[in-house]
PDB file of N, CA and C in Angstrom:
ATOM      1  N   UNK A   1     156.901 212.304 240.980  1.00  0.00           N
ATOM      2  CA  UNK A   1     157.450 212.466 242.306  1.00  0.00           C
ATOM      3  C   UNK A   1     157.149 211.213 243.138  1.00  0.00           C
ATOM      4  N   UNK A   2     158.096 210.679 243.752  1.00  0.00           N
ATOM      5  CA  UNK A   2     157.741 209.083 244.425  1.00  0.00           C
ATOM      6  C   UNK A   2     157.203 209.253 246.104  1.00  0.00           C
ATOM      7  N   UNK A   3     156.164 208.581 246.546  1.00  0.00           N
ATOM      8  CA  UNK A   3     155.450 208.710 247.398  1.00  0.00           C
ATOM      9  C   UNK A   3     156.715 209.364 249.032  1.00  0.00           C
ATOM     10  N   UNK A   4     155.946 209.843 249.955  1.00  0.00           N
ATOM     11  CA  UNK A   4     157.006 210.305 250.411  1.00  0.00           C
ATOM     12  C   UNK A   4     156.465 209.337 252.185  1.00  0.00           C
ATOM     13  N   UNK A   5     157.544 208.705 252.502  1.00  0.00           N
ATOM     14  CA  UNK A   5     157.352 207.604 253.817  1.00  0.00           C
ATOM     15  C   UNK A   5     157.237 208.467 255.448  1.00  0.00           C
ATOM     16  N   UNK A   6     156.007 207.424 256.047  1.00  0.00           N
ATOM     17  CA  UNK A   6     156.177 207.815 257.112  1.00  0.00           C
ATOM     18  C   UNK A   6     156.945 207.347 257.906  1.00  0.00           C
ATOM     19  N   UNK A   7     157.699 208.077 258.776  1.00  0.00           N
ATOM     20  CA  UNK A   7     158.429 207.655 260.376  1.00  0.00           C
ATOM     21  C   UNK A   7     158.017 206.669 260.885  1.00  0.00           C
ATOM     22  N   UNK A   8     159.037 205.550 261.309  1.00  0.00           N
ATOM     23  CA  UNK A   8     158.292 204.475 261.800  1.00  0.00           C
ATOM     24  C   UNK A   8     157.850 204.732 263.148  1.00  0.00           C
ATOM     25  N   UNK A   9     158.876 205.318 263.783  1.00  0.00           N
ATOM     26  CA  UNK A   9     159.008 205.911 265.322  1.00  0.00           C
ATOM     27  C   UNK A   9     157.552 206.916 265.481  1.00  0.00           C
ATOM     28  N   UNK A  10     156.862 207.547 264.610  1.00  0.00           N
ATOM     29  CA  UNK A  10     155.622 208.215 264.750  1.00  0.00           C
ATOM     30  C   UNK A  10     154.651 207.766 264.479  1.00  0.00           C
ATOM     31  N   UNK A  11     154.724 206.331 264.030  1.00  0.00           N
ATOM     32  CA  UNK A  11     153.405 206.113 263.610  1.00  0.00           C
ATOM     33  C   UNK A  11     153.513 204.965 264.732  1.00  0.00           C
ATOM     34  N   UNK A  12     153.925 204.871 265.734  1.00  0.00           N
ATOM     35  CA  UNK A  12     153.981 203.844 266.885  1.00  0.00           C
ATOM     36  C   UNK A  12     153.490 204.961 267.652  1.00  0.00           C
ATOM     37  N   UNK A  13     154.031 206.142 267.501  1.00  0.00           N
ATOM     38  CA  UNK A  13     153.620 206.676 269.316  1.00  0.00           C
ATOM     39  C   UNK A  13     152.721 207.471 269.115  1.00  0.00           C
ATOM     40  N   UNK A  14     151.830 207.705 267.834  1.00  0.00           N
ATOM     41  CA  UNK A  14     151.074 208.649 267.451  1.00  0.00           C
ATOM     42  C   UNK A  14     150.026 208.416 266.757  1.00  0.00           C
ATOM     43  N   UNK A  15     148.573 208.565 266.883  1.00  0.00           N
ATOM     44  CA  UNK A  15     147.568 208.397 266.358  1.00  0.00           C
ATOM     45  C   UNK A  15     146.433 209.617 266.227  1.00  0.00           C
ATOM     46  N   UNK A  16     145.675 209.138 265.001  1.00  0.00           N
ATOM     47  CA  UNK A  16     144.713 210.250 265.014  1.00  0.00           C
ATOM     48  C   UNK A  16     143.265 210.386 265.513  1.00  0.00           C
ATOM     49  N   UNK A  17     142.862 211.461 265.754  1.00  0.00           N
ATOM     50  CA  UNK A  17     141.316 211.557 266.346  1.00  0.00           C
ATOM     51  C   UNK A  17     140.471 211.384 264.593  1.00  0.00           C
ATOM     52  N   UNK A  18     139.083 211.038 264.629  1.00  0.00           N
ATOM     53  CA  UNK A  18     138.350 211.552 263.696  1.00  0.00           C
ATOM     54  C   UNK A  18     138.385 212.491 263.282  1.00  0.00           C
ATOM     55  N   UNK A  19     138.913 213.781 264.312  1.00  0.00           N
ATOM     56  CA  UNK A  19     138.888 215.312 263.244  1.00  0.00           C
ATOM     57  C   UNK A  19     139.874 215.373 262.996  1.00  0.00           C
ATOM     58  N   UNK A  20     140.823 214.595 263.262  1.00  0.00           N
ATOM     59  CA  UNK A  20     142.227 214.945 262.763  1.00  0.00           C
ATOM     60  C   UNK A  20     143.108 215.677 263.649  1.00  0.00           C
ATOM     61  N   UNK A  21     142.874 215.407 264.694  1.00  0.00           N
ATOM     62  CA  UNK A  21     144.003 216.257 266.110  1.00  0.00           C
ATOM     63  C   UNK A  21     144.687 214.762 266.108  1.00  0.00           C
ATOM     64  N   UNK A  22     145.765 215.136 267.045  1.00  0.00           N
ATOM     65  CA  UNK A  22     146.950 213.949 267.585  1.00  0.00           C
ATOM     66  C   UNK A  22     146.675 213.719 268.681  1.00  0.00           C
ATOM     67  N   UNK A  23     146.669 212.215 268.890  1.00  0.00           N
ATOM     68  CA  UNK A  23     146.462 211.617 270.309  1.00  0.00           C
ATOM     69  C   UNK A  23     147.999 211.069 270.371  1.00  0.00           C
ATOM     70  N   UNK A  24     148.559 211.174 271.639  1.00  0.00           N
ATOM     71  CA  UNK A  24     149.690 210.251 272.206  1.00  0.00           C
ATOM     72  C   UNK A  24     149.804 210.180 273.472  1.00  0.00           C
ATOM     73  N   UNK A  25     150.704 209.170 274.070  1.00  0.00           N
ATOM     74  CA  UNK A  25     150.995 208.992 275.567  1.00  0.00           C
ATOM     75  C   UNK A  25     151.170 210.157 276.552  1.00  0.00           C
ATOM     76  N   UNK A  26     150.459 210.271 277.258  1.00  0.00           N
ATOM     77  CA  UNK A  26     150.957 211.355 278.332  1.00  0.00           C
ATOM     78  C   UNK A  26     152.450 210.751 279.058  1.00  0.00           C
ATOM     79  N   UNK A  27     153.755 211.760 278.921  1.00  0.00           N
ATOM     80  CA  UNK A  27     155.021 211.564 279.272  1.00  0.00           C
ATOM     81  C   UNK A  27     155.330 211.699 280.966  1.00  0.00           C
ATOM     82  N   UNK A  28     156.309 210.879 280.897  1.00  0.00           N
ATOM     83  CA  UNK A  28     157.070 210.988 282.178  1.00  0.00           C
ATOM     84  C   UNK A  28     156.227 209.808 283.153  1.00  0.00           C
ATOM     85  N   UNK A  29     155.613 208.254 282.666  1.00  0.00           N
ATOM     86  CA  UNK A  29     155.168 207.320 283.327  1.00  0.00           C
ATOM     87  C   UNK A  29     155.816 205.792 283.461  1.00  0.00           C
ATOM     88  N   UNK A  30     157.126 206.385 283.108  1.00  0.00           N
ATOM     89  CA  UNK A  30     157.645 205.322 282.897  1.00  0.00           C
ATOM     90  C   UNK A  30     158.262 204.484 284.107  1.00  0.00           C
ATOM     91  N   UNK A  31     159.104 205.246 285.079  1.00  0.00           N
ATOM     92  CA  UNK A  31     159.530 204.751 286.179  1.00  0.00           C
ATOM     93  C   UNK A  31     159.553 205.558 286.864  1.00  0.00           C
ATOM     94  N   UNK A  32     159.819 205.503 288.391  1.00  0.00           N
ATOM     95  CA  UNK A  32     159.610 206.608 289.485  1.00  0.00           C
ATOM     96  C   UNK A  32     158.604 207.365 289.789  1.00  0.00           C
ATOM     97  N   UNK A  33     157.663 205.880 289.766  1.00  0.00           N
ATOM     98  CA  UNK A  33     156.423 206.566 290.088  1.00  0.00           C
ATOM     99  C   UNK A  33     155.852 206.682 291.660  1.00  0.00           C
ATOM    100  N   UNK A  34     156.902 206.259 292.304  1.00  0.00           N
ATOM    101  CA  UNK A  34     157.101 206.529 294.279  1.00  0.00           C
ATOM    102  C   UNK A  34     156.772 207.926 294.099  1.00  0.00           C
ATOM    103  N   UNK A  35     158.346 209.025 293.742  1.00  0.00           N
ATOM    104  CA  UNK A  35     158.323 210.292 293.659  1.00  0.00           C
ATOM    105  C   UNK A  35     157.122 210.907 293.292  1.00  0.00           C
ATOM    106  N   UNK A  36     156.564 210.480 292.440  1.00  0.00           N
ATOM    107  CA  UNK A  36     155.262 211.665 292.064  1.00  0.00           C
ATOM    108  C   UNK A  36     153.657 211.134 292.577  1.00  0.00           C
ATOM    109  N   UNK A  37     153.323 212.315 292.743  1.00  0.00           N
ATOM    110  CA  UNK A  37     152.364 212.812 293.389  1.00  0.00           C
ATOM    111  C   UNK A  37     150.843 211.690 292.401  1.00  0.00           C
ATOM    112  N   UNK A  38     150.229 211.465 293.789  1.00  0.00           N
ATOM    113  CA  UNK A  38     149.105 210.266 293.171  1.00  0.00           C
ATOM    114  C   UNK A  38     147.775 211.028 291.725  1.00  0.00           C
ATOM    115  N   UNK A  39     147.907 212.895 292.498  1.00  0.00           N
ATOM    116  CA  UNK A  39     147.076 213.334 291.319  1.00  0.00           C
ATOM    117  C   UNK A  39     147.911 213.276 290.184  1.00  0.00           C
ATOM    118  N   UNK A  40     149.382 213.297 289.826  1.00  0.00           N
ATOM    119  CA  UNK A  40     149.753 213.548 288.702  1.00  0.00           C
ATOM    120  C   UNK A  40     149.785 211.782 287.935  1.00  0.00           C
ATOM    121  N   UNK A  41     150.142 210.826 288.814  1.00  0.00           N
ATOM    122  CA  UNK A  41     149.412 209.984 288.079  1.00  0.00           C
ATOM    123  C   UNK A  41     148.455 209.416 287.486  1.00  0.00           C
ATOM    124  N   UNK A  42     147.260 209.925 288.454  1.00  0.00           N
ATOM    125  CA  UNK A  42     145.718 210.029 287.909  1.00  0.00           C
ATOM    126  C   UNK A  42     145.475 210.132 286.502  1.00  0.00           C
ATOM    127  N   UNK A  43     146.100 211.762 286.517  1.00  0.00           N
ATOM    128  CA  UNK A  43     145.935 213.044 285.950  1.00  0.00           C
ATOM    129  C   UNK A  43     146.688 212.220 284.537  1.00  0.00           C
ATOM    130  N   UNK A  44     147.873 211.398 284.124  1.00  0.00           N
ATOM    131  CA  UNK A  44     148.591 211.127 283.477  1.00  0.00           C
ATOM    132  C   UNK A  44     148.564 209.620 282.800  1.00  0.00           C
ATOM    133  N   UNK A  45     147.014 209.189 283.323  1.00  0.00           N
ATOM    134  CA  UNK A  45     146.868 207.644 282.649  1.00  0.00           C
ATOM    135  C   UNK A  45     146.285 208.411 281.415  1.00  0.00           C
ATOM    136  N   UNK A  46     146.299 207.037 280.507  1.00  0.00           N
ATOM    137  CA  UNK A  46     145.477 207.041 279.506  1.00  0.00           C
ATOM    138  C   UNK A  46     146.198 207.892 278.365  1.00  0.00           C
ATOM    139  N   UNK A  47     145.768 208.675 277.101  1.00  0.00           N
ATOM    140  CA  UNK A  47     146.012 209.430 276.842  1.00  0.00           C
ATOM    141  C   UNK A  47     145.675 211.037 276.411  1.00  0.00           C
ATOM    142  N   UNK A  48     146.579 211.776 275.500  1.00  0.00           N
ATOM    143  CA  UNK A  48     146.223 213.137 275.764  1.00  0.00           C
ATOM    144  C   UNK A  48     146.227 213.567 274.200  1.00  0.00           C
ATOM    145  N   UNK A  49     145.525 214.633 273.940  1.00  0.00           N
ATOM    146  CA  UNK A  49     145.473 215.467 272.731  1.00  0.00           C
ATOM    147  C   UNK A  49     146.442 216.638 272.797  1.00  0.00           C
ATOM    148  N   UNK A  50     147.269 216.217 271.532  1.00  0.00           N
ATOM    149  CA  UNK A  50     148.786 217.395 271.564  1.00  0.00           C
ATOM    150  C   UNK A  50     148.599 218.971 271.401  1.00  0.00           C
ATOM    151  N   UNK A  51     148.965 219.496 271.587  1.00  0.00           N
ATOM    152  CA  UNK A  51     148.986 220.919 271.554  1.00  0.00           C
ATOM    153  C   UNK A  51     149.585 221.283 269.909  1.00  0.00           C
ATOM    154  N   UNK A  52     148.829 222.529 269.651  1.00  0.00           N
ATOM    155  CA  UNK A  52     148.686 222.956 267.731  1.00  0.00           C
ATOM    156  C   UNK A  52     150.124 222.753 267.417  1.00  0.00           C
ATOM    157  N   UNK A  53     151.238 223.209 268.273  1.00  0.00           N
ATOM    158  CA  UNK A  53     152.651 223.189 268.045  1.00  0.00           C
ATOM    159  C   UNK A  53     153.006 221.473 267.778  1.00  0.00           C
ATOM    160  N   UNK A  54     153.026 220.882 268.560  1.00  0.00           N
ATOM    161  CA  UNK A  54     153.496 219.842 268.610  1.00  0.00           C
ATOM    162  C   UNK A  54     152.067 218.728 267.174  1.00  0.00           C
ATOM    163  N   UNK A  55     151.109 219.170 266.965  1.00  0.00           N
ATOM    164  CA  UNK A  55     150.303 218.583 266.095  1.00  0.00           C
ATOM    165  C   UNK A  55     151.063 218.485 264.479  1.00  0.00           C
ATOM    166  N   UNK A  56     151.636 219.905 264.519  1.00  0.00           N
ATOM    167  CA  UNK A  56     151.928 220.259 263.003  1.00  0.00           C
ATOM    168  C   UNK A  56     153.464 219.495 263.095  1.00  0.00           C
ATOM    169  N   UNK A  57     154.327 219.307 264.027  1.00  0.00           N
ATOM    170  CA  UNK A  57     155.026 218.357 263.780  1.00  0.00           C
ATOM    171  C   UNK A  57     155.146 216.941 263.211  1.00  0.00           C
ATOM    172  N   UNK A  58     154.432 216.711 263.960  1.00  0.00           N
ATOM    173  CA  UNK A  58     153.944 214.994 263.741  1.00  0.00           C
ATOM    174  C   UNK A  58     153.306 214.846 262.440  1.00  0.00           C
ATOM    175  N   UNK A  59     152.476 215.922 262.070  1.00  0.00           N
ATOM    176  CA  UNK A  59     151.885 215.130 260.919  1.00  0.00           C
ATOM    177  C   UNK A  59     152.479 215.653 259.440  1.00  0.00           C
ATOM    178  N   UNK A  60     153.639 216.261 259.862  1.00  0.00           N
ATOM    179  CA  UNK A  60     154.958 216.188 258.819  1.00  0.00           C
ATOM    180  C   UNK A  60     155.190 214.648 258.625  1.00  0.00           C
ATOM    181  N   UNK A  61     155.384 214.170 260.021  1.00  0.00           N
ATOM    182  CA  UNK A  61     156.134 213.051 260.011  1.00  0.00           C
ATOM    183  C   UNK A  61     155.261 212.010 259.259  1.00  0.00           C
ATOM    184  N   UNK A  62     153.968 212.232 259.407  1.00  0.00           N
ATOM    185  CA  UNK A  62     152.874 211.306 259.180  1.00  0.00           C
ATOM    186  C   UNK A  62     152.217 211.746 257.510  1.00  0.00           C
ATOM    187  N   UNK A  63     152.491 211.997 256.338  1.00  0.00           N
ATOM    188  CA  UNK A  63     151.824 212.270 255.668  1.00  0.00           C
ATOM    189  C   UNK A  63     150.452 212.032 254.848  1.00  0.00           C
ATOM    190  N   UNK A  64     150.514 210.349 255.257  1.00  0.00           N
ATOM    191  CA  UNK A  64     148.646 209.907 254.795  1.00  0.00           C
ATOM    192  C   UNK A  64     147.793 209.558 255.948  1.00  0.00           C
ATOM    193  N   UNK A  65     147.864 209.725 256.923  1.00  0.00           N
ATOM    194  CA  UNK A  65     147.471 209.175 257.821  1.00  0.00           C
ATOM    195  C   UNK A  65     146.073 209.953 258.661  1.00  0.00           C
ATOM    196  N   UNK A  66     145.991 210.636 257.724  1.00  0.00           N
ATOM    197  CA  UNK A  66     144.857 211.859 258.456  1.00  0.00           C
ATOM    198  C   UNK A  66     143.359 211.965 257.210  1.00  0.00           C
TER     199      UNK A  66
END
């Protein structure tokens, strides 16, 4: 059976913790940041650990990477 490739698009926006959870960008910082509120930018630097739903996605996409 021939090795099976990861997503290029996921392995740019997606990385792993030591235990193996998903770290990625917290969304919606891209422009129009007048409109929103100074805690939600606070609140929205840096990044975030994905939720179990969205984990088991990604690391479809990602198969050696964990």
């Amino acid at each position: 059976m021939p090795k099976m490739k990861t997503k290029s698009a996921a392995k740019k926006r997606f990385s792993f913790t030591a235990s193996g959870r998903v770290k990625a960008g917290v969304a919606g910082k891209r422009h129009g940041m007048i409109k929103r509120s100074t805690k939600f930018i606070r609140d929205a630097s840096g990044t975030m650990i994905l939720c179990d739903a969205d984990e088991k996605i990604v690391k479809k996409y990602m198969p050696y990477n964990r």
